[in-house]
C-alpha atoms as a PDB file:
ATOM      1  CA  UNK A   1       8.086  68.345  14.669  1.00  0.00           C
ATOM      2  CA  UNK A   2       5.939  66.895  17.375  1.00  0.00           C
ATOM      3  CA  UNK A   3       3.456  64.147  15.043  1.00  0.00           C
ATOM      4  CA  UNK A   4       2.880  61.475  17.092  1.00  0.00           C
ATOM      5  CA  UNK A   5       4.059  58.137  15.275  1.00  0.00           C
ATOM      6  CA  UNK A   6       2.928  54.642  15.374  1.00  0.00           C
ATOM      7  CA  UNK A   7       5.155  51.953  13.956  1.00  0.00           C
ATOM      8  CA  UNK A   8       3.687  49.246  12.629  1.00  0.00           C
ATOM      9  CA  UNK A   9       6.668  46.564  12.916  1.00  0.00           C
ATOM     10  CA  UNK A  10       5.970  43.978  15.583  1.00  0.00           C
ATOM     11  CA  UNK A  11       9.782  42.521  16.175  1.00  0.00           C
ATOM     12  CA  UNK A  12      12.467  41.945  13.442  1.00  0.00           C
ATOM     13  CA  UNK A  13      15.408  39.880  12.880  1.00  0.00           C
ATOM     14  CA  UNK A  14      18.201  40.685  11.191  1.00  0.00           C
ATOM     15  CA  UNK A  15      21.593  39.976  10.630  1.00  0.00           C
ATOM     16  CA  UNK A  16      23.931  39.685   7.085  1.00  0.00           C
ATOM     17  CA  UNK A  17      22.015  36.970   5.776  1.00  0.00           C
ATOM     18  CA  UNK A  18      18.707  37.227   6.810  1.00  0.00           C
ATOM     19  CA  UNK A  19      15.652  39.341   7.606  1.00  0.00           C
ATOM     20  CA  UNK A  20      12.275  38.239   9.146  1.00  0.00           C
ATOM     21  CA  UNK A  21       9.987  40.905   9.965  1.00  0.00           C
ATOM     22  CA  UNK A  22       6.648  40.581  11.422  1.00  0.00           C
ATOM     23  CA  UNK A  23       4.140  43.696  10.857  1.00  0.00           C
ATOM     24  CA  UNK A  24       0.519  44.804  12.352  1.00  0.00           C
ATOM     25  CA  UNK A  25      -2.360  44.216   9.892  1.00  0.00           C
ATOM     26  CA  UNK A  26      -4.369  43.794  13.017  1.00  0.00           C
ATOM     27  CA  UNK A  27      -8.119  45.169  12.466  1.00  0.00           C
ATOM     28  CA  UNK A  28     -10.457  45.963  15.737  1.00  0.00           C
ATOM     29  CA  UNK A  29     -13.916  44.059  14.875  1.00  0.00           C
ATOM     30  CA  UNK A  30     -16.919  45.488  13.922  1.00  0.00           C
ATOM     31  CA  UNK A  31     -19.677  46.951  16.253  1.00  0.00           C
ATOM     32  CA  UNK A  32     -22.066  44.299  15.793  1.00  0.00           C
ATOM     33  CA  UNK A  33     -19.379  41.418  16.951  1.00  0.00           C
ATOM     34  CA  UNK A  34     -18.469  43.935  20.316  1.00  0.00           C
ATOM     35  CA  UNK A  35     -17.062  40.733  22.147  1.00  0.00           C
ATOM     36  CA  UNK A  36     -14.318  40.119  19.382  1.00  0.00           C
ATOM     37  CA  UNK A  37     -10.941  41.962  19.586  1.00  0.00           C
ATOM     38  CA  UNK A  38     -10.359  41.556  16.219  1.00  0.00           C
ATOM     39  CA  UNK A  39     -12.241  41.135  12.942  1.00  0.00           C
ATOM     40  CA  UNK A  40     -12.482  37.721  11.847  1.00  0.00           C
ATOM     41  CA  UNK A  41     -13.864  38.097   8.124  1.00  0.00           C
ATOM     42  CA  UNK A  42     -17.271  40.121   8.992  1.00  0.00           C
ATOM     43  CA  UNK A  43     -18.665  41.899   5.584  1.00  0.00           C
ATOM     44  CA  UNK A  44     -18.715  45.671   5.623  1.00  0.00           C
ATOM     45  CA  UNK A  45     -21.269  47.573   4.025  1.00  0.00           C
ATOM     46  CA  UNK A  46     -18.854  47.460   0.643  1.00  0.00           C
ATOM     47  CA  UNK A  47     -19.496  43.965   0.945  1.00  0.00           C
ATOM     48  CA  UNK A  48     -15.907  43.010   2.025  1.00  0.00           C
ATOM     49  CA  UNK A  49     -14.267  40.977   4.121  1.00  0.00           C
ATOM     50  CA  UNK A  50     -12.623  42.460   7.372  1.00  0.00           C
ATOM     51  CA  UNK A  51      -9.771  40.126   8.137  1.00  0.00           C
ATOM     52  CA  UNK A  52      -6.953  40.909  10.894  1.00  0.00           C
ATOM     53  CA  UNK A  53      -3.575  39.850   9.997  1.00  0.00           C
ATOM     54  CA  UNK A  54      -0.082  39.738  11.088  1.00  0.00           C
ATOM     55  CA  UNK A  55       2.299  40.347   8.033  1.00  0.00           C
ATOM     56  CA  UNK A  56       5.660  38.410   8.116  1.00  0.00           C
ATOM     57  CA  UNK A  57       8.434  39.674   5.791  1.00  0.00           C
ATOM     58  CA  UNK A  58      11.415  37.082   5.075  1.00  0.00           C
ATOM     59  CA  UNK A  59      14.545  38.171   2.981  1.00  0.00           C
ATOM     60  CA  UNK A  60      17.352  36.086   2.271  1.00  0.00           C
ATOM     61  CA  UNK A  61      20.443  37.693   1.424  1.00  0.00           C
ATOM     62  CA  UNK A  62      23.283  34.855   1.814  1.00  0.00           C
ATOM     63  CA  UNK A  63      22.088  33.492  -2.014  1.00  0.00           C
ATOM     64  CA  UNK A  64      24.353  34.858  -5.230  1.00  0.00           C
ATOM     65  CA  UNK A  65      22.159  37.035  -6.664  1.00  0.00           C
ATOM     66  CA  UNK A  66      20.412  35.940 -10.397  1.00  0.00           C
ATOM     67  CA  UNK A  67      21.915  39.006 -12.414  1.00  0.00           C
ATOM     68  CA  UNK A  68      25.681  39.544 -11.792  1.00  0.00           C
ATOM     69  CA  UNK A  69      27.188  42.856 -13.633  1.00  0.00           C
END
């Protein structure tokens, strides 16, 4: 099995209590903004938005949980 894979997890934190995680929604810019790296809310021709993001995930796991069984 030789795919090539691409992660898309920036850096993460974790330990017993907590997990921050910070992901790649980055999107390259259009053709018509060439001197952008990224997209920065151009329309496409579906008539949406292009945005480039970094997703952050946060779980905290120190709290009692809601439902106990």
């Amino acid at each position: 099995m030789n795919e090539t894979y691409i992660s898309t997890q920036i850096a993460v934190y974790k330990n017993s209590k907590v997990l921050v995680e910070f992901r790649d929604k980055l999107k390259v810019s259009s053709v018509e903004n060439y001197a952008h790296l990224h997209a920065d809310g151009e329309e496409t021709e579906d008539n949406w938005k292009r945005t480039s993001l970094i997703g952050i995930l946060m779980k905290d796991y120190s709290a009692e949980p809601a439902i106990r069984r």
